[in-house]
Structure formats: structure tokens, C-alpha cells
PDB file of N, CA and C in Angstrom:
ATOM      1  N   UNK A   1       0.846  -1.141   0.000  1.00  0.00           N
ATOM      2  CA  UNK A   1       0.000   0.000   0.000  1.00  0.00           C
ATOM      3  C   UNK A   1       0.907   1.223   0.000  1.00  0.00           C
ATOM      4  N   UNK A   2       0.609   2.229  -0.755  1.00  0.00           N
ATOM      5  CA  UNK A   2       1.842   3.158  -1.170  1.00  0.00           C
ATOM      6  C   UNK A   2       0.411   4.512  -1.236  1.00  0.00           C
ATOM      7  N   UNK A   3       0.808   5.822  -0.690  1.00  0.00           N
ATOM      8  CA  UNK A   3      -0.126   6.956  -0.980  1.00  0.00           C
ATOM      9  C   UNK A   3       0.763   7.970  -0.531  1.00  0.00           C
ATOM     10  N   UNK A   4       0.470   9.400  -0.867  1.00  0.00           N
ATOM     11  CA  UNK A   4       0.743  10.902   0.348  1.00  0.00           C
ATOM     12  C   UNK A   4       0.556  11.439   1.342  1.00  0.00           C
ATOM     13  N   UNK A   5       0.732  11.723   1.777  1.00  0.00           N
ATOM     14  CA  UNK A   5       0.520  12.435   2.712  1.00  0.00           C
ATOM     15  C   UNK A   5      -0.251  13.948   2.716  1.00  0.00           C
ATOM     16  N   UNK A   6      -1.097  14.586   3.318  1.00  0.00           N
ATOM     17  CA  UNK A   6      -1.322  16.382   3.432  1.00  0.00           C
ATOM     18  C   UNK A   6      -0.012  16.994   2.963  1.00  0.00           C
ATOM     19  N   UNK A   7       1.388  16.625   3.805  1.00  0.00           N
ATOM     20  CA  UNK A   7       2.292  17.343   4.383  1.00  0.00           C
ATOM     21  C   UNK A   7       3.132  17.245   2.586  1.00  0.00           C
ATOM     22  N   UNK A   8       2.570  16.533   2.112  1.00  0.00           N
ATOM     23  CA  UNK A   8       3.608  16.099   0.516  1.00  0.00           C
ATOM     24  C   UNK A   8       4.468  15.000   0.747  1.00  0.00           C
ATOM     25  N   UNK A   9       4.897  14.167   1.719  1.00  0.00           N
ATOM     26  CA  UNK A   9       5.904  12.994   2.399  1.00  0.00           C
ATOM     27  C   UNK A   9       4.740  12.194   1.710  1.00  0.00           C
ATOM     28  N   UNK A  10       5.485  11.072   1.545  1.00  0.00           N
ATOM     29  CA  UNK A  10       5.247   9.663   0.562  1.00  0.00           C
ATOM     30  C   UNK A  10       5.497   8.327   1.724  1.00  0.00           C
ATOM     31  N   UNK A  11       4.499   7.508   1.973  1.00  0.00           N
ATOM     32  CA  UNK A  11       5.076   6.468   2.503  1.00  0.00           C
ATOM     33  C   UNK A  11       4.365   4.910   1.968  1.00  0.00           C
ATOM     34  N   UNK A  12       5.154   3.977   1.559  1.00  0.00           N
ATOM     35  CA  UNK A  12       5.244   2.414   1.564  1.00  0.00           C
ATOM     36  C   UNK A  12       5.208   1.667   2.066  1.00  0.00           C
ATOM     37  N   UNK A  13       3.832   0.962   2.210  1.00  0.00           N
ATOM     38  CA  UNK A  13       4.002  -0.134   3.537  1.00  0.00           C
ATOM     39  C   UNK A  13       3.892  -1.863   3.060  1.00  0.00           C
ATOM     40  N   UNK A  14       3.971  -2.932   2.917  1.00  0.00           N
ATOM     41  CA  UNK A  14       3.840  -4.234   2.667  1.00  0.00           C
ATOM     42  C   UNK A  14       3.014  -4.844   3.829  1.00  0.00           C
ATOM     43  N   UNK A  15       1.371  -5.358   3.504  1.00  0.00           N
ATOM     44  CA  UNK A  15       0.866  -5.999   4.283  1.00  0.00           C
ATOM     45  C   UNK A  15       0.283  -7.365   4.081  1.00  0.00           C
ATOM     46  N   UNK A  16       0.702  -8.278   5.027  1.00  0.00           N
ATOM     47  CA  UNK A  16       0.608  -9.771   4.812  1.00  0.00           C
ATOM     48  C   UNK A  16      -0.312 -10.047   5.435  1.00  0.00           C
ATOM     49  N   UNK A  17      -1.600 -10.917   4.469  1.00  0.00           N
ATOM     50  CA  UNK A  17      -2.443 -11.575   5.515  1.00  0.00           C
ATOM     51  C   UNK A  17      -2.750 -12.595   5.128  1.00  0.00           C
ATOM     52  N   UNK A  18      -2.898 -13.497   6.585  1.00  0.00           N
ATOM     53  CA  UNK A  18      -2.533 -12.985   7.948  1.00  0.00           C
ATOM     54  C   UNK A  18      -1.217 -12.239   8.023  1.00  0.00           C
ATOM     55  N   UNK A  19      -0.802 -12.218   8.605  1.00  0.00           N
ATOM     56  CA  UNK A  19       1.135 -11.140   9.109  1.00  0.00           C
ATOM     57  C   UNK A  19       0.770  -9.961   9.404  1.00  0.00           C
ATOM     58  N   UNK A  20       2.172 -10.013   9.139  1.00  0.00           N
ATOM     59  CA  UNK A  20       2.177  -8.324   9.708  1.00  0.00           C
ATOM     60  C   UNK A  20       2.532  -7.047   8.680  1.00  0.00           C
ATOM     61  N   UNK A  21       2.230  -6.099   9.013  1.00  0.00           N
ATOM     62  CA  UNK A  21       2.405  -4.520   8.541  1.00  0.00           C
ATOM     63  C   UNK A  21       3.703  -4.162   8.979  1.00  0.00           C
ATOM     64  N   UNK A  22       4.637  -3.867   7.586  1.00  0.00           N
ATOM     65  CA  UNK A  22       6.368  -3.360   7.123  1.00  0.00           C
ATOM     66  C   UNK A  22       6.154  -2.040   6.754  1.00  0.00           C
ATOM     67  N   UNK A  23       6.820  -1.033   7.257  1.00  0.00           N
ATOM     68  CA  UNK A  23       6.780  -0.036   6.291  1.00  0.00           C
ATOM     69  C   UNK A  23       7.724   0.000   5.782  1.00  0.00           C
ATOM     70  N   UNK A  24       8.141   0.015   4.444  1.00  0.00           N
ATOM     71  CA  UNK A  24       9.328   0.005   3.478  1.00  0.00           C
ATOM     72  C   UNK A  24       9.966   1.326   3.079  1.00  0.00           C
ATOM     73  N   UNK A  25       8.940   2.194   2.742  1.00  0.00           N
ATOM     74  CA  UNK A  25       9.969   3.191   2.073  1.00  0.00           C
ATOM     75  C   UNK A  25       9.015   4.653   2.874  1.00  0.00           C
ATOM     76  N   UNK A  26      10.079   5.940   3.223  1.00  0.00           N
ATOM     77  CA  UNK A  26       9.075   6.904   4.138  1.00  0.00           C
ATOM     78  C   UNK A  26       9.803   8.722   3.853  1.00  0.00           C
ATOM     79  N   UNK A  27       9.653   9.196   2.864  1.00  0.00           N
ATOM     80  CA  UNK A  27      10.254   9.994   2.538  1.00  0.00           C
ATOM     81  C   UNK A  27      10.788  11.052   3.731  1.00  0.00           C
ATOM     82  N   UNK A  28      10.505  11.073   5.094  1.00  0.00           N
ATOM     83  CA  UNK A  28      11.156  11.668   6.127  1.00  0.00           C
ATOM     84  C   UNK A  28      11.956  10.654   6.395  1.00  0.00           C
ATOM     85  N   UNK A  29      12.139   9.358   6.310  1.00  0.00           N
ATOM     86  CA  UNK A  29      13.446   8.608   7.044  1.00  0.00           C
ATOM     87  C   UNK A  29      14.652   8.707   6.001  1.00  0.00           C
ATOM     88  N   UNK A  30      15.710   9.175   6.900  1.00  0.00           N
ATOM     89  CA  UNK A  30      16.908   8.831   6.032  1.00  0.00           C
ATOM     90  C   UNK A  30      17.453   7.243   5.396  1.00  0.00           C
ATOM     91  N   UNK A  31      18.031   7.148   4.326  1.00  0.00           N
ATOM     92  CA  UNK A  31      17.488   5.951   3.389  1.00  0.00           C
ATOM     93  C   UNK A  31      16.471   5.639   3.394  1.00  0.00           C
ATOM     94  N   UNK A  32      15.223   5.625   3.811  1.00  0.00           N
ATOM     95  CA  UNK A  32      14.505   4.704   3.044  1.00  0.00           C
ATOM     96  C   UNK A  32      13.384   5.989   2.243  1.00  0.00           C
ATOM     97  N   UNK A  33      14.123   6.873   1.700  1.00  0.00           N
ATOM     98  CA  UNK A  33      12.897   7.919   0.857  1.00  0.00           C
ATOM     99  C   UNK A  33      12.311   7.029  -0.150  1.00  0.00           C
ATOM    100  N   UNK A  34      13.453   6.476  -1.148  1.00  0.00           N
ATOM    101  CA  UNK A  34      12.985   5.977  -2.455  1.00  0.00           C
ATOM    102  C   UNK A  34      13.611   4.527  -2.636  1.00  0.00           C
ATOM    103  N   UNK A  35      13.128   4.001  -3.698  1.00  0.00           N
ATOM    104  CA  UNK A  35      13.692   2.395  -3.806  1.00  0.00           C
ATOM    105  C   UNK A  35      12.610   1.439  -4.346  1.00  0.00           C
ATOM    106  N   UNK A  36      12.709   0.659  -4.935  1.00  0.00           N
ATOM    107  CA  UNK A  36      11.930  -0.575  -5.847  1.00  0.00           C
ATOM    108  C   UNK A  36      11.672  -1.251  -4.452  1.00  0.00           C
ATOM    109  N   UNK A  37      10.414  -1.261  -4.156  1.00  0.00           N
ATOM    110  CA  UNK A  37       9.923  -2.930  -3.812  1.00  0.00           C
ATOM    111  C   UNK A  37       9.054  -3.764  -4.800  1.00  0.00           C
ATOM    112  N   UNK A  38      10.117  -4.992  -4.665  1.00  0.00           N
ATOM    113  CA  UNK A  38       9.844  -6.411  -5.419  1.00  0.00           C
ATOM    114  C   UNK A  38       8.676  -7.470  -5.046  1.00  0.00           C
ATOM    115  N   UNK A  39       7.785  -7.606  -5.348  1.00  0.00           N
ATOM    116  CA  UNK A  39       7.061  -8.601  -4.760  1.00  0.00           C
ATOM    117  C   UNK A  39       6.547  -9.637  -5.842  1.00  0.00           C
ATOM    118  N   UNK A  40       5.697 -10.859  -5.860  1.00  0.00           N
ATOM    119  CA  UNK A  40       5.459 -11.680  -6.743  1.00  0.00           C
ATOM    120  C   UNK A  40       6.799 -12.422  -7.357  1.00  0.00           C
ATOM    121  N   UNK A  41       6.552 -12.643  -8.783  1.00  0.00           N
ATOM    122  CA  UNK A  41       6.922 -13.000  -9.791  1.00  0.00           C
ATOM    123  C   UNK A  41       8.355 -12.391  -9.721  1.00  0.00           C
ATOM    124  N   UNK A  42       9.624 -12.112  -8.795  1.00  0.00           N
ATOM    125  CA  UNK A  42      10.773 -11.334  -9.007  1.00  0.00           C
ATOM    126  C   UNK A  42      11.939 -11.778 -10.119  1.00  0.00           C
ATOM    127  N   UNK A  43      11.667 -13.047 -11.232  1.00  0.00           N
ATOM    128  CA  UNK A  43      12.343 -13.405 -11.959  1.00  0.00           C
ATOM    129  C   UNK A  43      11.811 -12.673 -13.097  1.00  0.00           C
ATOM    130  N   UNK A  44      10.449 -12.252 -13.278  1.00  0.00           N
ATOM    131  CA  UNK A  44      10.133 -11.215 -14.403  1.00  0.00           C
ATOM    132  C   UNK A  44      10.264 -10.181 -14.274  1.00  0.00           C
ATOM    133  N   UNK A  45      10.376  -9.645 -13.031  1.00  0.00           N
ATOM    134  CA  UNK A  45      10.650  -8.027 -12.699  1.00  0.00           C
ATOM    135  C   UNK A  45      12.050  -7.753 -12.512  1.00  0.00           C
ATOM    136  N   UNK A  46      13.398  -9.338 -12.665  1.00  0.00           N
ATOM    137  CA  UNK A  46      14.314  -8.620 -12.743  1.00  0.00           C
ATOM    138  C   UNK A  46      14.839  -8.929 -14.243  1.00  0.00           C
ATOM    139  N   UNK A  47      14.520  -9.505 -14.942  1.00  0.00           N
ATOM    140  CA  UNK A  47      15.078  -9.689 -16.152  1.00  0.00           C
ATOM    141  C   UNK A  47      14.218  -8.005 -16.980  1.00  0.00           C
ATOM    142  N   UNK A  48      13.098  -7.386 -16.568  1.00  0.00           N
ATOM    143  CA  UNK A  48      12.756  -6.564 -17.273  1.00  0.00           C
ATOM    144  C   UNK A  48      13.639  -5.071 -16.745  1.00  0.00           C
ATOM    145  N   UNK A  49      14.517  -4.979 -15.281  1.00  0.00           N
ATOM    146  CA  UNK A  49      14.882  -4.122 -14.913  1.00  0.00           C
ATOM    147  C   UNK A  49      16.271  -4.472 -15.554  1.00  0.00           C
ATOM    148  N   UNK A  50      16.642  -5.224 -14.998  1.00  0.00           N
ATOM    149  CA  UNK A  50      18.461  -5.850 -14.705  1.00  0.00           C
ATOM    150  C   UNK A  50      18.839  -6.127 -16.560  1.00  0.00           C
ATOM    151  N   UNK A  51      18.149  -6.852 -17.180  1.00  0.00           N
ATOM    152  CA  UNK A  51      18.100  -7.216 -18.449  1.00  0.00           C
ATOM    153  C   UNK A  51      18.641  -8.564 -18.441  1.00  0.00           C
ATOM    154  N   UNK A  52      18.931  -9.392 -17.327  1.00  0.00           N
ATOM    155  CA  UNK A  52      18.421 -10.663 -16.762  1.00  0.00           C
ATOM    156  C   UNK A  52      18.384 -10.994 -15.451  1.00  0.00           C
ATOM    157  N   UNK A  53      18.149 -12.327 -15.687  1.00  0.00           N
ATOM    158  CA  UNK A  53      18.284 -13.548 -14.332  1.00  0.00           C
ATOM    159  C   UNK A  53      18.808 -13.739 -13.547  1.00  0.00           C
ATOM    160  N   UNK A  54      18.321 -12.926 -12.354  1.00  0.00           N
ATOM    161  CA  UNK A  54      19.833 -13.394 -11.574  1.00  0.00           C
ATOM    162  C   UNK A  54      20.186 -14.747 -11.327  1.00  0.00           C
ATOM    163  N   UNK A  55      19.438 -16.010 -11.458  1.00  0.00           N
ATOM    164  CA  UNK A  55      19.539 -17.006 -11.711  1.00  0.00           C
ATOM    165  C   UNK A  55      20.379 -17.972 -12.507  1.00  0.00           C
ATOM    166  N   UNK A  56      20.561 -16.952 -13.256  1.00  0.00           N
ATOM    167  CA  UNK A  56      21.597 -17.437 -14.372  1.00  0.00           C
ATOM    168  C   UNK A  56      23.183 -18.249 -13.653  1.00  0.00           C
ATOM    169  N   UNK A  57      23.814 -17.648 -12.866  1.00  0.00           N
ATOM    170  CA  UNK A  57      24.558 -17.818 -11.986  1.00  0.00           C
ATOM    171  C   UNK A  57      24.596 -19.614 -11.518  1.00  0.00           C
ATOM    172  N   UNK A  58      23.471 -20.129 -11.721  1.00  0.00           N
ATOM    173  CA  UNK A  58      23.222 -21.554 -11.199  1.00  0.00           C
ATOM    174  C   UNK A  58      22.886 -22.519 -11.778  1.00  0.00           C
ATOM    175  N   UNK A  59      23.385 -21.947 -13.758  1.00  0.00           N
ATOM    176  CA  UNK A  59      23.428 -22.551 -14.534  1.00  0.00           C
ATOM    177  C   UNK A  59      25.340 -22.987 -14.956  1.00  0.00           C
ATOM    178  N   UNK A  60      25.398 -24.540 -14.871  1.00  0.00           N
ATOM    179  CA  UNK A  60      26.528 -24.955 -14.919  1.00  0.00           C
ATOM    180  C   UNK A  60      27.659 -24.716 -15.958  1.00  0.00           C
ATOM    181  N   UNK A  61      27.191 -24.624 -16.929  1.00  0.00           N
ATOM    182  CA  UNK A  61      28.014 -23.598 -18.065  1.00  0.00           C
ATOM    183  C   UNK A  61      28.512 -22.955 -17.735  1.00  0.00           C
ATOM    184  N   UNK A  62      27.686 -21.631 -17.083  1.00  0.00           N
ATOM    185  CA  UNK A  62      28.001 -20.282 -16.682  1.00  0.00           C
ATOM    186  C   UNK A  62      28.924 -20.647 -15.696  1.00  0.00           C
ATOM    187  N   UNK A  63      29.249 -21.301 -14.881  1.00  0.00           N
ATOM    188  CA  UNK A  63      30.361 -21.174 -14.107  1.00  0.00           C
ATOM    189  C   UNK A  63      31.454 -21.702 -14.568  1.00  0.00           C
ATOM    190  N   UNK A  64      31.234 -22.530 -15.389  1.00  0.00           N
ATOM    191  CA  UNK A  64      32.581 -23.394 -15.964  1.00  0.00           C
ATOM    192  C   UNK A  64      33.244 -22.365 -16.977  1.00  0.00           C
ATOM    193  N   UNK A  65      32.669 -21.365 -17.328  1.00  0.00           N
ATOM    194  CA  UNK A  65      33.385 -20.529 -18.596  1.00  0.00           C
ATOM    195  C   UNK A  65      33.709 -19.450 -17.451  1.00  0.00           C
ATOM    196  N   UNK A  66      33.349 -19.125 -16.372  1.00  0.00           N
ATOM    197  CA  UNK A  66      33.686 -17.734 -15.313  1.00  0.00           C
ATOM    198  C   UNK A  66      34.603 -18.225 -14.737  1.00  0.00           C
TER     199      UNK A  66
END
């Protein structure tokens, strides 16, 4: 759940249910103003950011030629 504030501050929260309520990102805290949160599917959301897999890594080829 992500919205504004009155004040113009931005805040990000991740809620699990059942679980619990994270707030992730809070434009008054230092580091955490801005930043990608990943959720779901993170092998399609990183090959469309990263321009691949981080997976790739745990393919046996790939290590035998690195």
C-alpha cells in the first residue's frame, strides 16, 4: 500500500495476511525515501529491470566458462 501524505511525504508499507504490517519506504526517514519494492513474480521483474536472471549464476556452463 503506497499513498501521500497532506504534508507532501510519501510512505510504503507491505501488508501480509494474515502477518504483519512493514513499512518500506518513508520519505522523512533517512534511506529509506525511495527504492523498488519487489514482490510476486521477481524473476520477471528482474530480467525486465536488470536485463536478466539473476539465476543465471546456477546454470553450470556459466560457471565453468567464469
Amino acid at each position: 500500500m503506497a499513498g501521500f501524505n497532506k504534508d507532501g511525504s510519501h510512505e510504503v508499507y507491505t501488508c501480509r495476511i494474515p502477518g504483519e504490517v512493514q513499512k518500506k519506504r518513508d520519505s522523512k526517514e533517512k534511506g529509506k525515501e525511495y527504492g523498488a519494492s519487489w514482490v510476486g513474480q521477481v524473476d520477471v521483474i528482474s530480467r525486465i529491470v536488470l536485463g536478466f536472471d539473476g539465476r543465471i549464476s546456477n546454470l553450470k556452463f556459466i560457471n565453468d566458462i567464469v
